[in-house]
Protein backbone atom coordinates (compact mmCIF):
# COMPACT_ATOMS: atom_id res chain seq x y z
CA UNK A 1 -4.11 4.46 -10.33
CA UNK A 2 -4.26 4.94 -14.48
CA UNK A 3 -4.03 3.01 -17.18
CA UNK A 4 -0.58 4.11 -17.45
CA UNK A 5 1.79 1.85 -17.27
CA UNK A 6 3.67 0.76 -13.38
CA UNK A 7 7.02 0.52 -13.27
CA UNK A 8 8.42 -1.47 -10.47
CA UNK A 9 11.69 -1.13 -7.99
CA UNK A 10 13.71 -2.31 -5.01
CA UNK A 11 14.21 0.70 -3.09
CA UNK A 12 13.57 1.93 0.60
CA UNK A 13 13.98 -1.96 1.62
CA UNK A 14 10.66 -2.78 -0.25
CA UNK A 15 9.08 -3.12 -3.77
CA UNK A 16 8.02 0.05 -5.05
CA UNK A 17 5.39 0.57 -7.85
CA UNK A 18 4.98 3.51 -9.82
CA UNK A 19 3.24 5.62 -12.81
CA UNK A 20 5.17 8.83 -12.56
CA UNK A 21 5.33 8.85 -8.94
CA UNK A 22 5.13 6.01 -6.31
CA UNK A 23 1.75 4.78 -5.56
CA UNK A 24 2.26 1.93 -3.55
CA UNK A 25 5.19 -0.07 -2.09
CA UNK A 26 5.38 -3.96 -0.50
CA UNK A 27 7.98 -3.80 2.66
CA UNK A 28 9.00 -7.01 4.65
CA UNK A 29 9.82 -7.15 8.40
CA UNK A 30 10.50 -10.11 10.93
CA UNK A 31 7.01 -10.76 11.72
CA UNK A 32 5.11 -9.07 9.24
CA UNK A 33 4.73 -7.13 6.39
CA UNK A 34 3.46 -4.02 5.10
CA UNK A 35 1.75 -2.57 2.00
CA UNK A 36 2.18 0.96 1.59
CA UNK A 37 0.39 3.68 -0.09
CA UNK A 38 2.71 6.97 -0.88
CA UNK A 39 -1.03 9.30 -0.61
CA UNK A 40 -2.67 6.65 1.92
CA UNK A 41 -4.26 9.68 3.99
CA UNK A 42 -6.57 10.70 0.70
CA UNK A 43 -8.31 7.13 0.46
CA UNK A 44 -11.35 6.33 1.32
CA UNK A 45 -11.31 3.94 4.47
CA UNK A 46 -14.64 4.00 6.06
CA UNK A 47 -13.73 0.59 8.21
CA UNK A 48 -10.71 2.70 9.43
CA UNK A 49 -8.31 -0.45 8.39
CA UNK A 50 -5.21 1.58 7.11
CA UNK A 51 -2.22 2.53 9.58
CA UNK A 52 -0.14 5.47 10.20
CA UNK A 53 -0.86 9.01 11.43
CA UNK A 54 1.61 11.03 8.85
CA UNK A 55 0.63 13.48 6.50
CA UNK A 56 0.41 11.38 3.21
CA UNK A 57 1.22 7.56 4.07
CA UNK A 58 -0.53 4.99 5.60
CA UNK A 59 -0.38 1.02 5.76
CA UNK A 60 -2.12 -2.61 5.50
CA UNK A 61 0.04 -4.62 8.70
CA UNK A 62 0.24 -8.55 7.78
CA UNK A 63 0.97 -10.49 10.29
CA UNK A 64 -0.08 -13.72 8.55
CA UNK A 65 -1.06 -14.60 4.88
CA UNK A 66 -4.42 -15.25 6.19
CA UNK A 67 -5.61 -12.00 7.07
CA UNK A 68 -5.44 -10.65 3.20
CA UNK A 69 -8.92 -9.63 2.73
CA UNK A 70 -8.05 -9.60 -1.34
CA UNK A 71 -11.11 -7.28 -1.75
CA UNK A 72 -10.08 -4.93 0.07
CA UNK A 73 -6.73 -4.90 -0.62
CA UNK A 74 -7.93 -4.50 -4.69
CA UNK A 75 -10.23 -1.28 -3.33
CA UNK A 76 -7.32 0.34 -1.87
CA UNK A 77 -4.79 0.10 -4.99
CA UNK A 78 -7.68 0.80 -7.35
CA UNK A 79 -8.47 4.19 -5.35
CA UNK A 80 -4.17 4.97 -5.30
């Protein structure tokens, strides 16, 4: 992420952010929800908590509000 500034949309069924490109997205399900990372596969994740076996993305699963780890979750956008 860079100080430039995110732009936000409803697209894909979630809330996309963006500077120039998408970085990161929010996506609700039934049971839980998702936050998304458009180059997930270049962070650093040495706890192995992100999702997803793709080429770029990968995931944080909710499956209930207590299981934000708000630390974390500021790591991961500050490194997209």
């Amino acid at each position: 992420m860079t100080n430039k500034p995110t732009s936000e949309e409803i697209k894909y069924g979630g809330l996309l952010y963006s500077q120039d490109k998408p970085y990161t997205g929010i996506f609700v399900y039934t049971n839980h929800v998702t936050l998304e990372f458009s180059e997930g596969a270049k962070l650093r994740d040495p706890n192995k908590l992100l999702r997803g076996s793709g080429k770029h993305r990968r995931n944080l699963k909710f499956m209930k509000t207590d299981e934000i780890q708000k630390g974390v979750v500021r790591d991961f956008l500050t490194q997209a």
